[in-house]
N, C-alpha and C. Protein backbone atom coordinates (compact mmCIF):
# COMPACT_ATOMS: atom_id res chain seq x y z
N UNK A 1 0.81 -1.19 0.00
CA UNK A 1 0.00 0.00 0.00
C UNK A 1 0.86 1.27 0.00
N UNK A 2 1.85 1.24 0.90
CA UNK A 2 2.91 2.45 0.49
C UNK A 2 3.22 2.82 -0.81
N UNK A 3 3.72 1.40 -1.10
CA UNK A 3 4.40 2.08 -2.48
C UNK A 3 3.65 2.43 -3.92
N UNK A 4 2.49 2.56 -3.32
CA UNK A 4 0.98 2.86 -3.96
C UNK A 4 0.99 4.48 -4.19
N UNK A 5 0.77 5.15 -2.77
CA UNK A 5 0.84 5.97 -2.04
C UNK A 5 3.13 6.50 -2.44
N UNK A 6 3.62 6.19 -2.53
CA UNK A 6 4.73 6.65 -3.50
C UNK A 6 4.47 7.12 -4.84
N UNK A 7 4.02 6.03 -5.38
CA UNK A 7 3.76 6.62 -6.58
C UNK A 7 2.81 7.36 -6.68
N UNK A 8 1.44 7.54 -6.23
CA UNK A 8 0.97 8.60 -6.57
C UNK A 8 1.19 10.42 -5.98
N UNK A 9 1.95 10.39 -4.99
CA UNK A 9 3.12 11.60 -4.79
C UNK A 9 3.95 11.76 -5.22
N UNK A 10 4.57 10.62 -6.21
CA UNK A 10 5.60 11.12 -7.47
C UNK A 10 4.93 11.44 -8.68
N UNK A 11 4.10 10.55 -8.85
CA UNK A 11 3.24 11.56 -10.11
C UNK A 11 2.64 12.57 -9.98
N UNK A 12 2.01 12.76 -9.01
CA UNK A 12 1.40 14.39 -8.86
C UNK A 12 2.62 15.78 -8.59
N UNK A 13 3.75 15.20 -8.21
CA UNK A 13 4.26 16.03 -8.04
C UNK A 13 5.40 16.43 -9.67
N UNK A 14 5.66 15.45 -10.34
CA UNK A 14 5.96 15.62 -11.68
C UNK A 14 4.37 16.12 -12.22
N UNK A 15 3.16 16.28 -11.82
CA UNK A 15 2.60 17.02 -12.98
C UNK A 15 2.46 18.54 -12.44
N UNK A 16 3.02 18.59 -11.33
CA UNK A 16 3.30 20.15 -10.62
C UNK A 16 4.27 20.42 -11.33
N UNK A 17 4.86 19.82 -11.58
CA UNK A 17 6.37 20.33 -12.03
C UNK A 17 5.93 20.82 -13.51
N UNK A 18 5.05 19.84 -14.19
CA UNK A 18 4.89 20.49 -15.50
C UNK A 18 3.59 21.93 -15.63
N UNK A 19 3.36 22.16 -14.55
CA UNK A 19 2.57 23.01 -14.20
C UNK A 19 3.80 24.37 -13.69
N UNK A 20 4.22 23.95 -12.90
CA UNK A 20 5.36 25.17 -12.04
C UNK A 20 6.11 25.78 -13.97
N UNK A 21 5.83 24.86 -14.51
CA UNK A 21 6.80 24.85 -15.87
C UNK A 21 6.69 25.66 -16.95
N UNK A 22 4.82 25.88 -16.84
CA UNK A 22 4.29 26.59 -17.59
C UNK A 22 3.93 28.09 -16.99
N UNK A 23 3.88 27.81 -15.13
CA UNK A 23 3.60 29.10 -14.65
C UNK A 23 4.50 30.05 -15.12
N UNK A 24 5.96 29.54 -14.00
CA UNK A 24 7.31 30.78 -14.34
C UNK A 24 7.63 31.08 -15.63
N UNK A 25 7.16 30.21 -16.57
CA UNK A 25 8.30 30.16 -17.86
C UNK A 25 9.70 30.38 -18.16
N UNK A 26 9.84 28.80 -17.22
CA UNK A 26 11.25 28.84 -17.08
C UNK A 26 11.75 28.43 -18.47
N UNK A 27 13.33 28.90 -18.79
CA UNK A 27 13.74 28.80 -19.70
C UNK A 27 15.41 28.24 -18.95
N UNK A 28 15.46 27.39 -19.61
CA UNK A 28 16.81 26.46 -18.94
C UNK A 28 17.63 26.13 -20.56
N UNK A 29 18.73 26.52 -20.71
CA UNK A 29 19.71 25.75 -21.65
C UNK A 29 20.99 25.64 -20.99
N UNK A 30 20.64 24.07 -21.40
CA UNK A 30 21.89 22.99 -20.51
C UNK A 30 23.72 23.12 -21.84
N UNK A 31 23.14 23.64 -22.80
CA UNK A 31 24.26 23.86 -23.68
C UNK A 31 25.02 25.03 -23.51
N UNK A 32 24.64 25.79 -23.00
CA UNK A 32 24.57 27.49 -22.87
C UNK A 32 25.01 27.88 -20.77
N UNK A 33 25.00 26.68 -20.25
CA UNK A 33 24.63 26.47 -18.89
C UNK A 33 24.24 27.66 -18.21
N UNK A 34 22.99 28.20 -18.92
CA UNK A 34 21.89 29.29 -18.26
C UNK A 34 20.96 28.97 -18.12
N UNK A 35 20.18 30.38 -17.31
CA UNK A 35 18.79 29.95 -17.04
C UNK A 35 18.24 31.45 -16.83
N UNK A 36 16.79 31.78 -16.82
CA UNK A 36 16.07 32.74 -16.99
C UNK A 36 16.05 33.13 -15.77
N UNK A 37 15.70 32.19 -14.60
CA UNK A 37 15.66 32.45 -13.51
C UNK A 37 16.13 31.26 -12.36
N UNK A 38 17.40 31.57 -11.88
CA UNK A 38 17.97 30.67 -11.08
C UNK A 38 17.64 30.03 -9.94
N UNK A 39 16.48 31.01 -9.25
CA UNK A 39 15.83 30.22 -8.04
C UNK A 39 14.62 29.57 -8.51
N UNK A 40 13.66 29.84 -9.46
CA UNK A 40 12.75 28.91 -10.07
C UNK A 40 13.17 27.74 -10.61
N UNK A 41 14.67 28.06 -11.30
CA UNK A 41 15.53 26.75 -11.56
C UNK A 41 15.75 25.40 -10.49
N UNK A 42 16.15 26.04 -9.08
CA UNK A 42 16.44 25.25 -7.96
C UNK A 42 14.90 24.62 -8.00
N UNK A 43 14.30 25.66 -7.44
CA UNK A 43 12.91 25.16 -7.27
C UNK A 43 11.76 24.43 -7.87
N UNK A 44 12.20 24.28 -9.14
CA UNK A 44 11.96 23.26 -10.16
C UNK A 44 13.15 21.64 -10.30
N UNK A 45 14.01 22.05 -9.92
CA UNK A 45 15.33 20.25 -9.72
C UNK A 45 14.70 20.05 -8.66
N UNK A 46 14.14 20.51 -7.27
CA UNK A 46 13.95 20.00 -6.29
C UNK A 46 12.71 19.40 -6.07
N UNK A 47 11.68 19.94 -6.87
CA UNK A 47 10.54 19.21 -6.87
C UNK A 47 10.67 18.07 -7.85
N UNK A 48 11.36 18.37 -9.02
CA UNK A 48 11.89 16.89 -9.58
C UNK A 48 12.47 16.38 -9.26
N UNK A 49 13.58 15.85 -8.15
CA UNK A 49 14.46 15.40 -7.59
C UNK A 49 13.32 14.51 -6.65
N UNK A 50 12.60 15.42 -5.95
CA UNK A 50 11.76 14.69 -4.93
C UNK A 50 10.85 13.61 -5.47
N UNK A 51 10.26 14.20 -6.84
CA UNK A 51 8.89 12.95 -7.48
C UNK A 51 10.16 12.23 -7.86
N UNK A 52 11.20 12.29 -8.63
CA UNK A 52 11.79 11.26 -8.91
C UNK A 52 12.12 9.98 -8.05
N UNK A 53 12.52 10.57 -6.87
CA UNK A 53 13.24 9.87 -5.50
C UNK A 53 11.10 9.16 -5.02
N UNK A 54 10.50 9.44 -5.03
CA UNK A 54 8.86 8.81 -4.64
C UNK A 54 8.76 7.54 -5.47
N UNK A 55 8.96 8.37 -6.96
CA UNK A 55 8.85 7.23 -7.84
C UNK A 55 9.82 6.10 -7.56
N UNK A 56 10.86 6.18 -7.84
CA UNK A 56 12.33 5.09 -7.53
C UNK A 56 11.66 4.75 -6.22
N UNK A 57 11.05 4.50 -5.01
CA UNK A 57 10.84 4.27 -3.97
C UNK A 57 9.94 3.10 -4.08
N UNK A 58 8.80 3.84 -4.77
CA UNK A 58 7.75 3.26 -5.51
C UNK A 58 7.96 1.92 -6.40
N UNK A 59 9.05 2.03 -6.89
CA UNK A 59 8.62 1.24 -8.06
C UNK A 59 9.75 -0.22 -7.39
N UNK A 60 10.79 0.19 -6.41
CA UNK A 60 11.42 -0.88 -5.85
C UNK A 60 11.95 -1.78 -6.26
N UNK A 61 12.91 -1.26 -7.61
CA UNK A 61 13.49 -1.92 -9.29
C UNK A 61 14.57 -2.34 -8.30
N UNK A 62 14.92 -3.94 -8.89
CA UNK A 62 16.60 -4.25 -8.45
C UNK A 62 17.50 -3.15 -9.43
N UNK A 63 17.04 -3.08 -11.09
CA UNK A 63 17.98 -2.45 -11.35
C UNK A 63 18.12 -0.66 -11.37
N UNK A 64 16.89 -0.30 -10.72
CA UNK A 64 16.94 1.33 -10.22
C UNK A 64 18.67 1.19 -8.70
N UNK A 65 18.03 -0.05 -7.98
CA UNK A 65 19.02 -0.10 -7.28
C UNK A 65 20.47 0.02 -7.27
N UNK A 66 21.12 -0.63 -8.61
CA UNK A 66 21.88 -1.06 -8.82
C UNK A 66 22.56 0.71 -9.56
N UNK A 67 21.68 1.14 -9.91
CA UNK A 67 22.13 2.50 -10.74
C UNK A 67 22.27 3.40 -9.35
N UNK A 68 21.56 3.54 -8.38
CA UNK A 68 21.88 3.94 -7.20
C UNK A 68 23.28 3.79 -6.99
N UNK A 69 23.62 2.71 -6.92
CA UNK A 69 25.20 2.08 -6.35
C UNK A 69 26.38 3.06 -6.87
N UNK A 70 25.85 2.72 -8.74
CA UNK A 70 27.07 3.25 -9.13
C UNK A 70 26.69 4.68 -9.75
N UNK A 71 25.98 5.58 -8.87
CA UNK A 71 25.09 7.06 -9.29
C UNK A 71 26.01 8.08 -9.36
N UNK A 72 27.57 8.27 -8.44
CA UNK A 72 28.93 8.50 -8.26
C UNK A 72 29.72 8.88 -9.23
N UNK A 73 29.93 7.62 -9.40
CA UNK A 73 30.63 7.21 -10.80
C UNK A 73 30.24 7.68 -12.07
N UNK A 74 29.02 7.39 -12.34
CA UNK A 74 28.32 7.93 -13.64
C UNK A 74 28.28 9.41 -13.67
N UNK A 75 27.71 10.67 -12.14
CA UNK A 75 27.96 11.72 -11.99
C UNK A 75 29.42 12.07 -12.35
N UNK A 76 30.31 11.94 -11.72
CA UNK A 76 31.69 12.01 -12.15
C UNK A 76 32.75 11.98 -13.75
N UNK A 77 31.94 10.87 -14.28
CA UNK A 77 32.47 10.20 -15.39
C UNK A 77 31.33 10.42 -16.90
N UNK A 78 30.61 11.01 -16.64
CA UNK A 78 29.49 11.17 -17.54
C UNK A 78 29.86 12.51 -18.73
N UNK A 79 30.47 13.33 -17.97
CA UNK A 79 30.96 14.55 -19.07
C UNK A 79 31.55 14.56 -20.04
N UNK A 80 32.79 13.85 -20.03
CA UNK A 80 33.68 13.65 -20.84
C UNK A 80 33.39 12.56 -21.76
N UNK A 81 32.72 11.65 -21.05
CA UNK A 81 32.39 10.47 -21.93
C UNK A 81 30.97 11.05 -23.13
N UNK A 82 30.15 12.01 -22.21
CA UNK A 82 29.05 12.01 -23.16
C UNK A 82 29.18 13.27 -24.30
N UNK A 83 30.04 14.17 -24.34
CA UNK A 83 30.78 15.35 -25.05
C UNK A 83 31.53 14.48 -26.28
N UNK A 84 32.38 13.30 -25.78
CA UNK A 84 32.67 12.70 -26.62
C UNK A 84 32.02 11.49 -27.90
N UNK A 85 30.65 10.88 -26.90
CA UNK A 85 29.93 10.60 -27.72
C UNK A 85 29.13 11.18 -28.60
N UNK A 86 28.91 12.08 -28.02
CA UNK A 86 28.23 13.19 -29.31
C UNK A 86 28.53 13.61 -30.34
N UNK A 87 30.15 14.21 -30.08
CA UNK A 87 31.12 14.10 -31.13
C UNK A 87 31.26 13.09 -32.12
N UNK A 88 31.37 11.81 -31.69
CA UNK A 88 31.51 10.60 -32.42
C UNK A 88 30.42 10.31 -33.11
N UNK A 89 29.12 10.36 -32.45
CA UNK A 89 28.13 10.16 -33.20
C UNK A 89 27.37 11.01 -33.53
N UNK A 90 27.84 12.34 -33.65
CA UNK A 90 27.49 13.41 -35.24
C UNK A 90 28.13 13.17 -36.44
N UNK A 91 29.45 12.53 -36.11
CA UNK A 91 30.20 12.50 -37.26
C UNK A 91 29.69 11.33 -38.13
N UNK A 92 29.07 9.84 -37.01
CA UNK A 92 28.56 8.61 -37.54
C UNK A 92 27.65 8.95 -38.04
N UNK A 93 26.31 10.07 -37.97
CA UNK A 93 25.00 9.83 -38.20
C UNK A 93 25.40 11.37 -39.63
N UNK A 94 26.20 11.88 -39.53
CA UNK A 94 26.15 13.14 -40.39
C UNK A 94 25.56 14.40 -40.15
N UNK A 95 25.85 14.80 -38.24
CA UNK A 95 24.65 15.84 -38.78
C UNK A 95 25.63 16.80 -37.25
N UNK A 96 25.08 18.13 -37.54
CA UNK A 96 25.95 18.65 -36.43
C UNK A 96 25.50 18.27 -35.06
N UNK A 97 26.80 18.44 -34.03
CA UNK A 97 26.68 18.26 -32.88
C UNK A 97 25.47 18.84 -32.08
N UNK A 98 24.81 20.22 -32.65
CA UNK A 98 23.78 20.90 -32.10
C UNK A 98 22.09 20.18 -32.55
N UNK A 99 22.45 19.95 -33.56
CA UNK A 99 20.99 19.13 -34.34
C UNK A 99 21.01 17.74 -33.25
N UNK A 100 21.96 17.40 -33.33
CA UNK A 100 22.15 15.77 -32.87
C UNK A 100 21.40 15.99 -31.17
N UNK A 101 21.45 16.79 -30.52
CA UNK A 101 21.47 17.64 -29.10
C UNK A 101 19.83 17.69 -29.04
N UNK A 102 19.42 18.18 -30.27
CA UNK A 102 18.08 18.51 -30.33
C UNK A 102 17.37 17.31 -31.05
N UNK A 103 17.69 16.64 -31.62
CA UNK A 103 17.37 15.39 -32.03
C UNK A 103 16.47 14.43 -30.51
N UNK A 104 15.27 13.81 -30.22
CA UNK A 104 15.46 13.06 -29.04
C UNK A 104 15.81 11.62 -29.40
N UNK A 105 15.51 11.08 -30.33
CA UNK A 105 15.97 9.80 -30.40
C UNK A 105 17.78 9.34 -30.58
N UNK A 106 18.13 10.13 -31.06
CA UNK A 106 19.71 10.96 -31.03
C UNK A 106 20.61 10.73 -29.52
N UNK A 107 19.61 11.88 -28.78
CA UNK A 107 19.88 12.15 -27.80
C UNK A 107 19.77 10.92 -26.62
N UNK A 108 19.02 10.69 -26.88
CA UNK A 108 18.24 9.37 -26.11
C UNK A 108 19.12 8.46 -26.17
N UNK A 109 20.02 8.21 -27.16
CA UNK A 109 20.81 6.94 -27.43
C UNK A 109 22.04 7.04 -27.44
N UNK A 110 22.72 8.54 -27.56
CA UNK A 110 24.13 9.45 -26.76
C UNK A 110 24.18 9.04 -25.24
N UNK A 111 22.94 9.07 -24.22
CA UNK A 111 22.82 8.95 -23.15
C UNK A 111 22.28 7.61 -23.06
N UNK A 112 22.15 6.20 -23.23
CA UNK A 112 22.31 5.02 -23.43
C UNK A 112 23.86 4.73 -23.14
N UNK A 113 24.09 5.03 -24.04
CA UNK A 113 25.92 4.41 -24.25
C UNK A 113 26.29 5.52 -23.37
N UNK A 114 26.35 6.37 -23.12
CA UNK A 114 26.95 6.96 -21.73
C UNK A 114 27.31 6.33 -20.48
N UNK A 115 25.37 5.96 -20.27
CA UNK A 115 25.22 5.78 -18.98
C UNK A 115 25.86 4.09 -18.55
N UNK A 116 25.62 3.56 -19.97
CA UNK A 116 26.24 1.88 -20.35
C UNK A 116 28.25 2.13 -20.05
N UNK A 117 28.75 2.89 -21.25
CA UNK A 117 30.40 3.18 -20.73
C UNK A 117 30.84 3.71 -19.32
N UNK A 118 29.85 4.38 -18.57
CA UNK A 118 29.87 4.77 -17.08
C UNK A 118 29.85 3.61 -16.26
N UNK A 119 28.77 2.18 -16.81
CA UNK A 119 28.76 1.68 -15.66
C UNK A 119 30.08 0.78 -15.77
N UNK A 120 30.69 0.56 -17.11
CA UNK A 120 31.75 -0.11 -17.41
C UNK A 120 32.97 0.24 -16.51
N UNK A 121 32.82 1.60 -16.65
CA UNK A 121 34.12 2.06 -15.86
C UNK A 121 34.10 2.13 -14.31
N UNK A 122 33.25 2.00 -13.88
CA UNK A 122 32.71 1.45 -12.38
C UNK A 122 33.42 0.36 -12.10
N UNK A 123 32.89 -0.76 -12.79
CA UNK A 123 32.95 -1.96 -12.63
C UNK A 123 34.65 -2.27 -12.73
N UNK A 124 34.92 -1.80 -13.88
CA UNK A 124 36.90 -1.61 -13.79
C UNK A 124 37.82 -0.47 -12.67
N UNK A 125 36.68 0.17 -12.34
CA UNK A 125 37.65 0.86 -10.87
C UNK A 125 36.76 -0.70 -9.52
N UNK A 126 35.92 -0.94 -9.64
CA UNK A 126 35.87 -1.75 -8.56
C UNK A 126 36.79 -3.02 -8.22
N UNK A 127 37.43 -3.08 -9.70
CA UNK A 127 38.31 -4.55 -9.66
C UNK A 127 39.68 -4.00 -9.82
N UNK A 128 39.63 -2.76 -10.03
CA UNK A 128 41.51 -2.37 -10.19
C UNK A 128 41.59 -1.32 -8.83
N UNK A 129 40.70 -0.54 -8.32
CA UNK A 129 40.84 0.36 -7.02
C UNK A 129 39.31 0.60 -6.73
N UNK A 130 38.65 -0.72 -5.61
CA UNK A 130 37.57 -0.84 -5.14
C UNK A 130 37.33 0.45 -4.17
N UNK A 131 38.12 0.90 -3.86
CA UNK A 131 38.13 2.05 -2.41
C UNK A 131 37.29 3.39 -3.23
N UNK A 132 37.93 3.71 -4.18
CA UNK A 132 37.34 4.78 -5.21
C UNK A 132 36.19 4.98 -5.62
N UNK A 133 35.38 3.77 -5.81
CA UNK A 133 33.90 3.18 -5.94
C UNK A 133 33.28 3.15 -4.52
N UNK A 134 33.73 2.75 -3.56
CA UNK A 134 33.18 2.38 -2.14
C UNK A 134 32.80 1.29 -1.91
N UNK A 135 33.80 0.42 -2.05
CA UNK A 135 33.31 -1.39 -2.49
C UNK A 135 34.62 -1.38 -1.20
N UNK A 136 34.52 -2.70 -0.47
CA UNK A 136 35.51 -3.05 0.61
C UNK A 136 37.08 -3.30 -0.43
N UNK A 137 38.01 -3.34 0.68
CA UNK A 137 39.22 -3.56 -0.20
C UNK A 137 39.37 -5.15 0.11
N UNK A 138 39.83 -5.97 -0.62
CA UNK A 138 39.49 -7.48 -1.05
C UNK A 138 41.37 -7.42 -0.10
C-alpha cells in the first residue's frame, strides 16, 4: 500500500512540475549552462528530484538499485564520456553536434551508451581500485 501511495506523490508532483513549468516560464539551456531564472531553476530540480526519488521508492526496481550504487561514478564520469559521444556520433549519423542535441531519439541513445560506458568504468575501478567506488578492499 505504500508504495501505492509513492507513486501517486511522485506523479502528482511531476505534474506540478509540469505546471510550475508553464507558470514561471522557465527557460533552462543545458548547452549554454543558463537559465532565466535561477531560483525557479532550484525550485523546479527539487521538486523533480523529490517525485523522482517517490517514484524510484515506488517502483522498488533491483535495477533502479543497482544504478543507485554506481550514481557517483556515472555523476563524475558522464561529461567527458558524453561530449565525446556526441562528437563521435554526429560525425557517424552526419549531422551537427547541435541538431544531434536537439534530435530526441539521437539524444536518447548518446545517453544510453553513456550511462552503459559509465557503468563499465565502475565496474573496472571496482576490480583495479575498489576504495574509489566504495566497495571493501578485497
Amino acid at each position: 500500500m505504500a508504495h501505492i501511495a509513492f507513486a501517486v506523490v511522485g506523479v502528482a508532483g511531476l505534474y506540478l512540475l509540469w505546471l510550475f513549468d508553464g507558470w514561471t516560464k522557465l527557460e533552462v539551456n543545458l548547452n549554454g549552462a543558463s537559465t532565466n531564472n535561477p531560483f525557479w531553476m532550484l525550485c523546479a530540480a527539487m521538486l523533480g528530484f523529490a517525485s523522482s526519488l517517490m517514484l524510484c521508492i515506488a517502483i522498488d526496481y533491483q535495477a533502479l538499485r543497482f544504478l543507485g550504487r554506481v550514481s557517483l561514478t556515472i555523476m563524475c564520469v558522464h561529461e567527458p564520456v558524453k561530449r565525446m559521444m556526441i562528437f563521435i556520433m554526429a560525425k557517424i549519423v552526419g549531422v551537427s553536434t547541435d541538431e544531434l542535441r536537439t534530435n530526441f531519439v539521437y539524444a536518447l541513445l548518446v545517453t544510453a551508451i553513456t550511462v552503459l560506458i559509465c557503468i563499465v568504468v565502475h565496474m573496472i575501478l571496482g576490480r583495479i581500485a575498489p576504495a574509489l567506488v566504495g566497495s571493501p578492499i578485497r
